[in-house]
Protein backbone atom coordinates (compact mmCIF):
# COMPACT_ATOMS: atom_id res chain seq x y z
CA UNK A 1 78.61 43.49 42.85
CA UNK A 2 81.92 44.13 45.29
CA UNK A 3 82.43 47.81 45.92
CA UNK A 4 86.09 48.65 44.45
CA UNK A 5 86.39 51.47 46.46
CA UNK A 6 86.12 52.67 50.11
CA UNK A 7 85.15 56.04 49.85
CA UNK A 8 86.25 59.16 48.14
CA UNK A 9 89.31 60.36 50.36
CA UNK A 10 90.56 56.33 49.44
CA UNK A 11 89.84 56.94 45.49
CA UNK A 12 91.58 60.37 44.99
CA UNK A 13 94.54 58.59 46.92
CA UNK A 14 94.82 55.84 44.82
CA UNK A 15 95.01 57.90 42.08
CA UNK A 16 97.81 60.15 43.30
CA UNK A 17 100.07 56.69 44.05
CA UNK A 18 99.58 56.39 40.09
CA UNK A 19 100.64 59.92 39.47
CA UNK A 20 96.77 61.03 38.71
CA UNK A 21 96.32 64.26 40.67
CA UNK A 22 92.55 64.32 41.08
CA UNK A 23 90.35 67.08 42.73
CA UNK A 24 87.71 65.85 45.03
CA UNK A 25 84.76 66.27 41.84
CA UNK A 26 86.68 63.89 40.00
CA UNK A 27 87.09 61.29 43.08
CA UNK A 28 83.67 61.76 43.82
CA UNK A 29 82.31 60.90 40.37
CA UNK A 30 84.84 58.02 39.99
CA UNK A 31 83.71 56.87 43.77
CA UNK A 32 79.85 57.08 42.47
CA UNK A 33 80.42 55.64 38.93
CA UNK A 34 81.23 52.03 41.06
CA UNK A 35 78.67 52.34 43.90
CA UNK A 36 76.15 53.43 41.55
CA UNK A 37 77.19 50.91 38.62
CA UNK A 38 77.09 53.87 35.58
CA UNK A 39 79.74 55.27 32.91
CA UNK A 40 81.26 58.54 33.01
CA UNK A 41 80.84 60.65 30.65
CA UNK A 42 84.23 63.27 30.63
CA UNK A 43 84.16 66.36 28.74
CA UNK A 44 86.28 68.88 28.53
CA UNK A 45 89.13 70.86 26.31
CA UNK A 46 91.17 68.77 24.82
CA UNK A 47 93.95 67.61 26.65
CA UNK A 48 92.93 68.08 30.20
CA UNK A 49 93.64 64.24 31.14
CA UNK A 50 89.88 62.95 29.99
CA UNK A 51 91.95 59.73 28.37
CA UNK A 52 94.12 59.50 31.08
CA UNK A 53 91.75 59.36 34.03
CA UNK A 54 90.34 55.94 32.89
CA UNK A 55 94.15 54.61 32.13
CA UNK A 56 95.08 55.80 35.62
CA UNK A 57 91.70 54.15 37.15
CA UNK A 58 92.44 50.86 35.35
CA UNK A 59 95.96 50.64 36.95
CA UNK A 60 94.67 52.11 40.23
CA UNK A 61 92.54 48.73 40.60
CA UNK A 62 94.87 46.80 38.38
CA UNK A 63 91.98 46.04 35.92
CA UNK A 64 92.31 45.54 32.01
CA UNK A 65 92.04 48.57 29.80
CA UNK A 66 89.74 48.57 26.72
CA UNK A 67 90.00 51.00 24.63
CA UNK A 68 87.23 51.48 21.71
CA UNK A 69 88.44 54.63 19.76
CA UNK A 70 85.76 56.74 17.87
CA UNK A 71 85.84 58.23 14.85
CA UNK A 72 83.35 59.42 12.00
CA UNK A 73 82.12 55.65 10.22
CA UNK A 74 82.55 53.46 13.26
CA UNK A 75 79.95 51.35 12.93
CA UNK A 76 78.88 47.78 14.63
CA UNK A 77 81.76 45.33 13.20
CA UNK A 78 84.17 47.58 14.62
CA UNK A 79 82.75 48.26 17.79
CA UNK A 80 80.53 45.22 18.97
CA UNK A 81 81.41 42.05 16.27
CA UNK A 82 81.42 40.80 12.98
CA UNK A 83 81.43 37.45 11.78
CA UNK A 84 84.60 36.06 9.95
CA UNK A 85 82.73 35.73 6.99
CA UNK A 86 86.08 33.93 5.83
CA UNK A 87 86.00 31.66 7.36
CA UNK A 88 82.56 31.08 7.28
CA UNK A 89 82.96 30.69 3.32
CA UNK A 90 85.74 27.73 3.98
CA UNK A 91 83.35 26.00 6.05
CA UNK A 92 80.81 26.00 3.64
CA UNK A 93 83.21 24.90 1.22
CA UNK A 94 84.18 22.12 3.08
CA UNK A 95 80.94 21.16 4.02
CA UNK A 96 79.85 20.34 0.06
CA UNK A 97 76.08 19.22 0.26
CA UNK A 98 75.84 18.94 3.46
CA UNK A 99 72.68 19.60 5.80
CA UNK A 100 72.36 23.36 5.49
CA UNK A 101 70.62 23.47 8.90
CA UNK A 102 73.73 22.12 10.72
CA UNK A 103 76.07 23.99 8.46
CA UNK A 104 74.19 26.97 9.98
CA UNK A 105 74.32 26.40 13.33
CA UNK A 106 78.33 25.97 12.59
CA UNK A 107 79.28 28.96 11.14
CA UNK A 108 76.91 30.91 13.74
CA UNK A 109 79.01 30.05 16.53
CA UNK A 110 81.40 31.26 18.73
CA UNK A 111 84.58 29.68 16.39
CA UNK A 112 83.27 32.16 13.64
CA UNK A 113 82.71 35.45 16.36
CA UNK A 114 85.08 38.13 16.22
CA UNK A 115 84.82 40.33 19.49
CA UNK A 116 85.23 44.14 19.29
CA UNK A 117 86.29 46.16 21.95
CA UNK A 118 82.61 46.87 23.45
CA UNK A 119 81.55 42.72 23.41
CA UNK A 120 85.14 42.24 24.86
CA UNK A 121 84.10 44.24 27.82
CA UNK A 122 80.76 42.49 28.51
CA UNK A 123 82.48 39.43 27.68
CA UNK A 124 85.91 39.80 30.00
CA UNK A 125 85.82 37.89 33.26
CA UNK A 126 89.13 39.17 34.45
CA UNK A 127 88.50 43.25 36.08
CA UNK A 128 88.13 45.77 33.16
CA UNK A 129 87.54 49.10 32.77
CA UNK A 130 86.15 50.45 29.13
CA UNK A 131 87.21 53.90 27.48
CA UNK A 132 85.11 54.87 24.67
CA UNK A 133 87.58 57.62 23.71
CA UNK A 134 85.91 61.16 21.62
CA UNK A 135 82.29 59.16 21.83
CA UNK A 136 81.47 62.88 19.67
CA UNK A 137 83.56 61.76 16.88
CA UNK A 138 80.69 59.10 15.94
CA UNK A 139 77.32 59.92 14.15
CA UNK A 140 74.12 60.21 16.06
CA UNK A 141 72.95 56.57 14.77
CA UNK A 142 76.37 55.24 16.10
CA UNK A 143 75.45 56.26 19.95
CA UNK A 144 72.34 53.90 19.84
CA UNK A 145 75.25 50.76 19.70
CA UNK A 146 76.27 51.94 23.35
CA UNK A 147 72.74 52.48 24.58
CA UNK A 148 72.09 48.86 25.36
CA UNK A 149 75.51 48.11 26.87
CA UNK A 150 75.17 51.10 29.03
CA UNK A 151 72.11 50.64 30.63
CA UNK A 152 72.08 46.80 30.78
CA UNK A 153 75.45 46.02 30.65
CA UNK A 154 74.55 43.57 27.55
CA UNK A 155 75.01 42.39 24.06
CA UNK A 156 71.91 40.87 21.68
CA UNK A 157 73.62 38.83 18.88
CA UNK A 158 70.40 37.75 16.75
CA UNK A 159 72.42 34.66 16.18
CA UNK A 160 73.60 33.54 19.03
CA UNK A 161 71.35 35.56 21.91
CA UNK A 162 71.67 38.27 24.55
CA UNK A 163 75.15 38.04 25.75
CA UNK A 164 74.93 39.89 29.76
CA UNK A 165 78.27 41.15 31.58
CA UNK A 166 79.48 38.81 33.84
CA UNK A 167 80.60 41.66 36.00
CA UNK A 168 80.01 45.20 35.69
CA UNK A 169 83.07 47.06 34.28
CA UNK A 170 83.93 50.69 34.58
CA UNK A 171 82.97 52.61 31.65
CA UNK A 172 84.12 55.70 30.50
CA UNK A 173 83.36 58.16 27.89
CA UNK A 174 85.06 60.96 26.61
CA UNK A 175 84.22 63.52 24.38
CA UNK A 176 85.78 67.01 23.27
CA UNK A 177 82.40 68.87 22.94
CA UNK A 178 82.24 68.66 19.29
CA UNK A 179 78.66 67.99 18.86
CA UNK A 180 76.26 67.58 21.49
CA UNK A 181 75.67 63.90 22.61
CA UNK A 182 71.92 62.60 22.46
CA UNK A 183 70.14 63.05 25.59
CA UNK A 184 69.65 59.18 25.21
CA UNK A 185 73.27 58.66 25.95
CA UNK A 186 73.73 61.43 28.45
CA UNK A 187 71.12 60.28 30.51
CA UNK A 188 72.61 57.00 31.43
CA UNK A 189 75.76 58.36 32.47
CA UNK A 190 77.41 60.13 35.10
CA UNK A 191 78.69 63.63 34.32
CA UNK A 192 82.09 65.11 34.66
CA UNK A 193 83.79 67.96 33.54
CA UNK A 194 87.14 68.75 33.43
CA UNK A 195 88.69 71.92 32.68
CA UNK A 196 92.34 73.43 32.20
CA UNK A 197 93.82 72.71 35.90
CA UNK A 198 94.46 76.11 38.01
CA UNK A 199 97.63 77.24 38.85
CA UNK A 200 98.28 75.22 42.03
CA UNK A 201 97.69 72.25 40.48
CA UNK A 202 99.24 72.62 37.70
CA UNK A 203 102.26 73.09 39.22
CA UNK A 204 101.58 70.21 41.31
CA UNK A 205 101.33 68.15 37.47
CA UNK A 206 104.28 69.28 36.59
CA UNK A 207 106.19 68.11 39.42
CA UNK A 208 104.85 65.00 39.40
CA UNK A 209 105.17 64.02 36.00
CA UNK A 210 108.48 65.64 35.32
CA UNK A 211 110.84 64.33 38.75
CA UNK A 212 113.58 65.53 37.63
CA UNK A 213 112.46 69.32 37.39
CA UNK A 214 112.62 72.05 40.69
CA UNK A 215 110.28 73.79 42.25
CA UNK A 216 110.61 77.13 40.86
CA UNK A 217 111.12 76.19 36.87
CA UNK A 218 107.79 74.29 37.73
CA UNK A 219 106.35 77.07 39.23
CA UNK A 220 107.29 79.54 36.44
CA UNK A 221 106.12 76.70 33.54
CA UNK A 222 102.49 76.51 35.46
CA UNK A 223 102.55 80.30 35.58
CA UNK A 224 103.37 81.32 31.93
CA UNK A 225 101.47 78.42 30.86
CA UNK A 226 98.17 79.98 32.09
CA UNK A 227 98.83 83.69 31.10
CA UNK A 228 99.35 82.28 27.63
CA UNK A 229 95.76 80.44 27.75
CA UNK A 230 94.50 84.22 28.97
CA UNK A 231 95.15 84.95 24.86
CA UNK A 232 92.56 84.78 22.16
CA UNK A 233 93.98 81.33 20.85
CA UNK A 234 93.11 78.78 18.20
CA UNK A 235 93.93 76.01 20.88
CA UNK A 236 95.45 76.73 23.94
CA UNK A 237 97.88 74.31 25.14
CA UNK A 238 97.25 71.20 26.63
CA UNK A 239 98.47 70.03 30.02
CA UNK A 240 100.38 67.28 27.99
CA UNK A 241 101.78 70.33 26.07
CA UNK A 242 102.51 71.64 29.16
CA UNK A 243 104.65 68.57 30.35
CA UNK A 244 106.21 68.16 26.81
CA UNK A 245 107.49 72.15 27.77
CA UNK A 246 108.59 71.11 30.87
CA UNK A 247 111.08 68.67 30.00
CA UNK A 248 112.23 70.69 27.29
CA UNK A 249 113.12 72.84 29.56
CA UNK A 250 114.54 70.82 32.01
CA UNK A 251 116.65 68.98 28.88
CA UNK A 252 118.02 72.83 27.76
CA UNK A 253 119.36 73.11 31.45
CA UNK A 254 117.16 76.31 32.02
CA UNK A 255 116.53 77.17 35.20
CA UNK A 256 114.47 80.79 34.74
CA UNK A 257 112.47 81.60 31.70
CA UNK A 258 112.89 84.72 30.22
CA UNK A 259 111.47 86.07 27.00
CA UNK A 260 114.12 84.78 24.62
CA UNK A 261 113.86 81.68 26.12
CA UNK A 262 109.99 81.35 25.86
CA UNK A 263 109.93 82.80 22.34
CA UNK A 264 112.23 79.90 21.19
CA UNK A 265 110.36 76.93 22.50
CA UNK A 266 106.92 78.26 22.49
CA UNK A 267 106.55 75.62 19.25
CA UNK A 268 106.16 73.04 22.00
CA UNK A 269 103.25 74.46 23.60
CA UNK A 270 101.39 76.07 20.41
CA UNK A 271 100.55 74.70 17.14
CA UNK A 272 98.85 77.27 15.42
CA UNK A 273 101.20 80.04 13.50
CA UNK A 274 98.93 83.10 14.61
CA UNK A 275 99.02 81.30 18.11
CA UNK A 276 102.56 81.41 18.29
CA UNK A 277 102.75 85.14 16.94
CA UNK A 278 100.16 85.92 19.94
CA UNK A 279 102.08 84.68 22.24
CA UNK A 280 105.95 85.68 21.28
CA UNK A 281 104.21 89.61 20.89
CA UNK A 282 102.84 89.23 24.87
CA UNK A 283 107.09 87.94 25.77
CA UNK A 284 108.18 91.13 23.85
CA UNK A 285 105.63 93.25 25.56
CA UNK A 286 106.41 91.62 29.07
CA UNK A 287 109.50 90.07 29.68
CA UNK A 288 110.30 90.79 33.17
CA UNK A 289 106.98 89.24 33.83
CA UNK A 290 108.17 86.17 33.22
CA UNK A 291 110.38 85.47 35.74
CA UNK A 292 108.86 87.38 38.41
CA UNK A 293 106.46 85.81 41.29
CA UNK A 294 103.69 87.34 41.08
CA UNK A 295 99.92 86.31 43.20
CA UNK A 296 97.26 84.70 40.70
CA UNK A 297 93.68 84.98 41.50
CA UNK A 298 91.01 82.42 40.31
């Protein structure tokens, strides 16, 4: 198998020139996860650019995306394959009294096979990298579909055989932390976690992702952002809550947040009523604060 990458300096570069700004544990994993041949499995707060990591990795190497998305009653015809039973019935049809035994063979064939998203990925021969996307949305049954595929890179179709990757692709797997995984799964992945981005970085997001916005509105977004995760919150906000603020902004033609202005467009970030209440009572209580620079300590 060719080595995609160089080393980690080379992948957490790559990902910048695609507007992905990764710290050196999330190079590193992405680095390992190719010389190593094993998924990722990203957890974290909702959010936090789990999703968006394996988007930005697919266009980092210009590979494919596929995209299985979870959800409770996912089972194998929507993940692996399914035959067009449709299809199938026509052929019969057609057939009349035919030989049964060579009708079978037919309709078990690849003209009747309808890929899903995983088989897709064993199948491709152009570069591909796989998201399973919220892996905990699925029940515990569901995870043993992936347990082949991720530790053989491989498909058995009783009718047709094992079907084996003709390259390896990169796999990742997200999950929110809703239910623990099985140790089955976990144990044939790499592990990342990724958390609500600090200050610095944030800032460094929001510039990034928002060109048109200065230095110091960026600043002061990054800033209030993370006293407002500080609260005892139904959901904090996202950092895609935290661009969606930004631009706001930047579309209102502010250029310093104060209190009236936070308390107006704090819908963008929150989406909780009591959330919102939370925060508008900690403008009220400090509005000077902010607009004013102040030192942040992790």
């Amino acid at each position: 198998m060719e080595n995609r990458f160089e080393d980690v300096i080379g992948v957490r570069a790559s990902l910048s020139d695609v507007s992905y700004l990764a710290d050196e544990g999330i190079a590193g994993i992405v680095y390992l996860a190719d010389r190593l041949g094993k998924p990722i499995l990203v957890e974290g707060p909702a959010g936090t650019g789990k999703t968006q990591l394996a988007k930005s990795v697919a266009e980092m190497i210009n590979a494919r995306l596929i995209r299985l998305q979870c959800y409770e009653g996912l089972d194998e015809s929507k993940a692996l394959y399914e035959w067009n039973y449709k299809k199938q019935l026509l052929r019969i049809q057609a057939e009349g009294g035919g030989d049964w035994g060579e009708i079978e063979d037919d309709i078990f064939s690849e003209d009747f096979l309808l890929t899903r998203p995983l088989l897709e990925a064993i199948r491709a021969e152009d570069p591909v990298v796989l998201l399973v996307d919220e892996v905990d949305r699925v029940e515990v049954e569901t995870e043993a579909l992936l347990l082949e595929i991720l530790s053989d890179y491989q498909v058995s179709i009783p009718e047709l055989g094992t079907v084996e990757a003709k390259q390896v692709p990169l796999v990742f797997l997200t999950s929110n932390a809703t239910r623990e995984l099985s140790e089955a799964l976990k144990r044939r992945c790499l592990y990342l976690y990724i958390d609500y981005p600090d200050l610095e970085r944030e800032r460094e997001i929001v510039l990034a992702k928002v060109p048109e916005i200065d230095e110091n509105l960026a600043d002061q977004v990054a800033r209030i952002v993370r006293s407002i995760r500080q609260l005892d919150l139904k959901k904090s906000p996202s950092v895609s809550e935290t661009l969606d603020w930004a631009r706001t902004l930047v579309l209102l033609g502010i250029s310093k947040v104060d209190a009236q202005t936070a308390t107006e467009t704090v819908n963008i970030l929150l989406k909780y009523r009591t959330d919102i209440e939370k925060a508008v009572k900690e403008f009220a209580d400090s509005p000077d604060g902010l607009s004013e620079d102040e030192e942040t300590t992790e």
